[in-house]
N, C-alpha and C. Protein backbone atom coordinates (compact mmCIF):
# COMPACT_ATOMS: atom_id res chain seq x y z
N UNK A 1 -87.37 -46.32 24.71
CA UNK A 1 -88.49 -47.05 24.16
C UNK A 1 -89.26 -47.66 25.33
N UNK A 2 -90.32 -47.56 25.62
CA UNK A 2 -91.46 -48.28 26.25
C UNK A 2 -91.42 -49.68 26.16
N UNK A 3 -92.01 -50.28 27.54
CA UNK A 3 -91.05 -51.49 27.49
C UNK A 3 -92.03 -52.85 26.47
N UNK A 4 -93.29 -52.65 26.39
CA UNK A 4 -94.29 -53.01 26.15
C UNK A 4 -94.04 -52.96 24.87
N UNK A 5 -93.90 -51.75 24.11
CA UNK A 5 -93.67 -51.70 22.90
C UNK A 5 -92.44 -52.21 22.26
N UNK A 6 -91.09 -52.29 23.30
CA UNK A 6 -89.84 -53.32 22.93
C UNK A 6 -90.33 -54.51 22.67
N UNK A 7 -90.98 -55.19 23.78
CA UNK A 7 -91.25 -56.67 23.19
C UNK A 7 -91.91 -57.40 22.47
N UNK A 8 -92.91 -55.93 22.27
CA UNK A 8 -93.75 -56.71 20.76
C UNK A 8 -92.98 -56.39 19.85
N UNK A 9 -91.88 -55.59 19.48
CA UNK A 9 -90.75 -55.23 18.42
C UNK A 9 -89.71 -56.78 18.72
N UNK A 10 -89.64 -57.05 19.49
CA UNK A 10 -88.91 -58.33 19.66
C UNK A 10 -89.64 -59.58 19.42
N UNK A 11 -90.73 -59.79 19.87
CA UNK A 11 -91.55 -60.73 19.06
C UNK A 11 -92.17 -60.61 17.15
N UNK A 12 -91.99 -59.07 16.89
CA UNK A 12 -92.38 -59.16 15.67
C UNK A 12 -90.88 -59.66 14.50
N UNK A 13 -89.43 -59.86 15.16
CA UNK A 13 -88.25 -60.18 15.08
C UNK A 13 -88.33 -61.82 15.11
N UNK A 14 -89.01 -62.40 15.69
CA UNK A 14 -89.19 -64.07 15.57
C UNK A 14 -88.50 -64.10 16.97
N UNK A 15 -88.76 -63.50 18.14
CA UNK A 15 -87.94 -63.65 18.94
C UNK A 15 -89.04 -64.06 20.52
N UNK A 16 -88.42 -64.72 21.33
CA UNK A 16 -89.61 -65.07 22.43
C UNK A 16 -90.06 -63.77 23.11
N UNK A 17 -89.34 -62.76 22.99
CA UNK A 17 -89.44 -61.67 24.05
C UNK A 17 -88.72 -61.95 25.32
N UNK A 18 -87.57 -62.77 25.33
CA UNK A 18 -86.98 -62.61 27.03
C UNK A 18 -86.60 -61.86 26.79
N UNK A 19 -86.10 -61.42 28.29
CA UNK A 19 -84.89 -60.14 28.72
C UNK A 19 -84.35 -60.14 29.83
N UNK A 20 -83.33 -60.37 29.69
CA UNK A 20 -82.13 -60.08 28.65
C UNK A 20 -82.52 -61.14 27.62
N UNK A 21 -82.26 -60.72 26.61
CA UNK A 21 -81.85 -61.74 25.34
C UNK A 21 -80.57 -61.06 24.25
N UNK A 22 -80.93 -61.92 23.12
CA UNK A 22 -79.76 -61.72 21.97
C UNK A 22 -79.94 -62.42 21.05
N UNK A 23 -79.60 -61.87 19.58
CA UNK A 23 -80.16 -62.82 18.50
C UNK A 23 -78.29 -62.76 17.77
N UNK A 24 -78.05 -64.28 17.89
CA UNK A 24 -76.42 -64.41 17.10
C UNK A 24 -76.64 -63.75 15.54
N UNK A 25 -74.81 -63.14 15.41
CA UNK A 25 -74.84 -62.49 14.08
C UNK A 25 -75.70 -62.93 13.11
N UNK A 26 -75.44 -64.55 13.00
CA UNK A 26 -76.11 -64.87 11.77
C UNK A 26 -77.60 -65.02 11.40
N UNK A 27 -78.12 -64.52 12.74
CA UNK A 27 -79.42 -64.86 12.90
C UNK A 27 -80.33 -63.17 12.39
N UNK A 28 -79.34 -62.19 12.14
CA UNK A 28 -79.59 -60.90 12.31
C UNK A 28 -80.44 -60.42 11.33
N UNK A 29 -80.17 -61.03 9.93
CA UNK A 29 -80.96 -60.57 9.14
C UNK A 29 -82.24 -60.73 8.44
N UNK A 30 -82.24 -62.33 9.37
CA UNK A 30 -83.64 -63.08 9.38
C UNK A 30 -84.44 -61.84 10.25
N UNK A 31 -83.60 -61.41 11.29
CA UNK A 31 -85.03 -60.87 12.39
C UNK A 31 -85.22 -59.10 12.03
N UNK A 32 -84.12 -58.76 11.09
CA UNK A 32 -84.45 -57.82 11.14
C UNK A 32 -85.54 -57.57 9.56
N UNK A 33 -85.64 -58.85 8.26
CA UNK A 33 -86.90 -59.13 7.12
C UNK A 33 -87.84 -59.13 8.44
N UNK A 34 -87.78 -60.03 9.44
CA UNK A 34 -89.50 -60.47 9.75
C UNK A 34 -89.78 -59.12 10.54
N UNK A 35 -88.87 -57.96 11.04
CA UNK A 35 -89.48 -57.17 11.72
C UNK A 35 -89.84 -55.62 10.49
N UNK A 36 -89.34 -55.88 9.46
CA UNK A 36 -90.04 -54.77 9.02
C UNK A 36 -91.24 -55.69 7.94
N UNK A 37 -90.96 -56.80 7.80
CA UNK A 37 -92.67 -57.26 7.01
C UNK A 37 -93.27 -56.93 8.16
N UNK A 38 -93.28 -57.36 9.18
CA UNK A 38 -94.31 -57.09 10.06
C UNK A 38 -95.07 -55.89 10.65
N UNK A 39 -94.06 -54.72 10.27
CA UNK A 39 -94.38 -53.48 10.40
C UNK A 39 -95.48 -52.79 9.02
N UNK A 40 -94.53 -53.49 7.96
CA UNK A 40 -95.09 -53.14 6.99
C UNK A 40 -96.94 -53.61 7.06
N UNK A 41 -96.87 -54.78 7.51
CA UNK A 41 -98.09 -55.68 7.10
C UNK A 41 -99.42 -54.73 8.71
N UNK A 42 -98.87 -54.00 9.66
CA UNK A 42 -99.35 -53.47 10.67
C UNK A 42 -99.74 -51.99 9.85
N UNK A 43 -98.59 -51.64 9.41
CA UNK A 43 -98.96 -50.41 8.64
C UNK A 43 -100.26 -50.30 7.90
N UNK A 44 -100.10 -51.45 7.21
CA UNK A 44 -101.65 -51.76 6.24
C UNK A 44 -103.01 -52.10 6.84
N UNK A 45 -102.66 -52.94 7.73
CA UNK A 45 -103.91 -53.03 8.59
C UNK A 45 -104.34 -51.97 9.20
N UNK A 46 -103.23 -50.90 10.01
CA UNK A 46 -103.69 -49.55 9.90
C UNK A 46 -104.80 -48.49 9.55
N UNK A 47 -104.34 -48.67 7.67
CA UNK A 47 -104.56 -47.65 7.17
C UNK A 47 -106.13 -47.70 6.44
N UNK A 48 -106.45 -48.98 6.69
CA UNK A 48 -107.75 -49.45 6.29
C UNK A 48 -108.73 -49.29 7.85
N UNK A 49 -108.28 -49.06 8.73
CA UNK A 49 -109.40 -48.83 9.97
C UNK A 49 -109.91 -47.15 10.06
N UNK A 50 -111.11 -47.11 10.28
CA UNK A 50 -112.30 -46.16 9.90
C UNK A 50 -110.77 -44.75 10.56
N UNK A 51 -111.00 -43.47 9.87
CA UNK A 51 -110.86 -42.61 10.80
C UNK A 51 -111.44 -41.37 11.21
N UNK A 52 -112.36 -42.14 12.11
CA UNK A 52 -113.23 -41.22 12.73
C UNK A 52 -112.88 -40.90 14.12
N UNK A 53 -112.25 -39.20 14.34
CA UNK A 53 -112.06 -38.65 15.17
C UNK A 53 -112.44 -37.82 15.78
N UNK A 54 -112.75 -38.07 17.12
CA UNK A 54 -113.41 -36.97 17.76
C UNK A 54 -112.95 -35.57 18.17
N UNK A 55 -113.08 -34.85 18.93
CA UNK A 55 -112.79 -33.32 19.24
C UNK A 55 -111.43 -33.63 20.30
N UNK A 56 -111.54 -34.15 21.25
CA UNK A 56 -110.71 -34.79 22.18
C UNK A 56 -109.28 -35.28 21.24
N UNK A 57 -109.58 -36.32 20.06
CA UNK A 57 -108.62 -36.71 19.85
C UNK A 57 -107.65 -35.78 18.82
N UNK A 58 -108.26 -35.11 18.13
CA UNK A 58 -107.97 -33.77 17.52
C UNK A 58 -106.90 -33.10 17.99
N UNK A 59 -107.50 -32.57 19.51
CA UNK A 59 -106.29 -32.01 20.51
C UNK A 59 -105.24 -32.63 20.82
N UNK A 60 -104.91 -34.00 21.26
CA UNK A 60 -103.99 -34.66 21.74
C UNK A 60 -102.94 -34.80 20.92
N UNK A 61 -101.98 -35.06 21.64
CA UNK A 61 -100.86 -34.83 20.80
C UNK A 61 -101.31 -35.98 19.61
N UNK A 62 -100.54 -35.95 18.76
CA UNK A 62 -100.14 -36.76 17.71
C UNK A 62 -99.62 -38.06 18.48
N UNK A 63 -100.17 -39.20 18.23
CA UNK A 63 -99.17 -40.62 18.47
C UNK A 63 -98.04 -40.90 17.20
N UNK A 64 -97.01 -41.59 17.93
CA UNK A 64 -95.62 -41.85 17.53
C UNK A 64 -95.62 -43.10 16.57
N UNK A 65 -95.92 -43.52 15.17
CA UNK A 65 -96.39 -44.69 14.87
C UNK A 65 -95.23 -45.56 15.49
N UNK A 66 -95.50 -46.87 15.09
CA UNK A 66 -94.41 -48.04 15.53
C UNK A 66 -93.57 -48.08 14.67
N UNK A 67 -93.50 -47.94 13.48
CA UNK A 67 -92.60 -47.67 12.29
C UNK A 67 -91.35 -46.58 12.82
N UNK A 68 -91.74 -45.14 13.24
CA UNK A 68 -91.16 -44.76 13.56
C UNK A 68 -90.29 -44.52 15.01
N UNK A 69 -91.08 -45.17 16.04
CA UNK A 69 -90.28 -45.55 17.05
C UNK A 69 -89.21 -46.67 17.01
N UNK A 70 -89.80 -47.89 15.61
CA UNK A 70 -88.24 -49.13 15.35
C UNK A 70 -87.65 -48.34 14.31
N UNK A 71 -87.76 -47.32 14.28
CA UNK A 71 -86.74 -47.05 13.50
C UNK A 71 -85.10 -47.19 13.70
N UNK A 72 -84.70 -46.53 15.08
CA UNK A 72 -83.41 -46.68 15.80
C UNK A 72 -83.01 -48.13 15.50
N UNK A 73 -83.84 -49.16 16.44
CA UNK A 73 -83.78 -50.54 15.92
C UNK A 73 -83.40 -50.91 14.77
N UNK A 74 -84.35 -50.68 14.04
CA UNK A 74 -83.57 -51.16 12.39
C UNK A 74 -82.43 -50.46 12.22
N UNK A 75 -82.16 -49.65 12.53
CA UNK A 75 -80.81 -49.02 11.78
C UNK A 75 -79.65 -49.73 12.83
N UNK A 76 -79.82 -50.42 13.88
CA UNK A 76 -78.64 -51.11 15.22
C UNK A 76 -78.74 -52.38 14.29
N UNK A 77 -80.34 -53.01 13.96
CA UNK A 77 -79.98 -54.34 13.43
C UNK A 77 -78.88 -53.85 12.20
N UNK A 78 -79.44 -53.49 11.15
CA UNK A 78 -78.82 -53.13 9.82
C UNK A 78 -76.89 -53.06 9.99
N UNK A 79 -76.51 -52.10 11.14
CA UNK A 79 -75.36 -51.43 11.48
C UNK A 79 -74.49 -53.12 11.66
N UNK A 80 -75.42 -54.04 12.58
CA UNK A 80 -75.27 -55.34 13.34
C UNK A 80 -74.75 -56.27 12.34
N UNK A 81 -75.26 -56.30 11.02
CA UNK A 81 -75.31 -56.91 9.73
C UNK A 81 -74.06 -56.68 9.26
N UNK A 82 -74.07 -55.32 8.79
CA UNK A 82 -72.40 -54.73 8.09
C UNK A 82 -71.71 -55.20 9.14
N UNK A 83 -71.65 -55.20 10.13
CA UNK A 83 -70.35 -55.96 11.04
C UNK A 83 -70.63 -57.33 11.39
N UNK A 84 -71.06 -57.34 11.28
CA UNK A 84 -71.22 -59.22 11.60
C UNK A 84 -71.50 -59.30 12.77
N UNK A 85 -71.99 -58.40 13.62
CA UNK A 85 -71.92 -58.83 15.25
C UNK A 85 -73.46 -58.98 15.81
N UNK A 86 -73.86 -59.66 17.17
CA UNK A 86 -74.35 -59.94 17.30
C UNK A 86 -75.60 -59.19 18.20
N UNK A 87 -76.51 -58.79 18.51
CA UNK A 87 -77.44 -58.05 18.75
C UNK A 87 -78.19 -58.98 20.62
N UNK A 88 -77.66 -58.00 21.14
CA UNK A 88 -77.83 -58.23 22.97
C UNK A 88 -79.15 -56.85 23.67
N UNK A 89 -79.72 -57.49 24.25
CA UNK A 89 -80.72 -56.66 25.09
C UNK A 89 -80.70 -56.77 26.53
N UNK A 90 -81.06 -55.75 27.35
CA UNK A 90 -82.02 -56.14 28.43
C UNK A 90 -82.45 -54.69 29.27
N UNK A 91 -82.82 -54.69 29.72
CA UNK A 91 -84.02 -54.28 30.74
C UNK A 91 -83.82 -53.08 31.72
N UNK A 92 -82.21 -52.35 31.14
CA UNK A 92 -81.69 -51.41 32.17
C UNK A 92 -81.74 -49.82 31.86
């Protein structure tokens, strides 16, 4: 994951964005509601902006939405939950 795009996935979690960081077990399922409302609520804002594409953008690859790049994420928080354990990051 791109590192830019980790920490706005960590701030959309209620989290400051350090790194290294870690959010305790019990804190896990708070961050992993605020990170998919927040995806959800990005999704929507999304899908309401004009799409008008040019010839250029046509060609280029396809972009990766953010939904589907936290995906991995949600499924470590989720996994984090059923075990009770606690969710650690950093930067390597």
């Amino acid at each position: 994951m791109f590192g830019d795009i980790a920490l706005d996935m960590l701030k959309m979690m209620g989290h400051s964005g350090t790194v290294p960081g870690s959010i305790s077990a019990q804190d896990v399922p708070n961050a992993l509601s605020r990170l998919t409302s927040a995806l959800s609520a990005k999704n929507a804002a999304e899908e309401n902006l004009p799409t008008d594409v040019d010839e250029e953008e046509e060609q280029a690859e396809p972009a990766v939405s953010l939904g589907r790049r936290a995906f991995p994420l949600i499924e470590l928080l989720k996994s984090a939950i059923k075990e009770e354990c606690e969710v650690m990051w950093d930067n390597q």
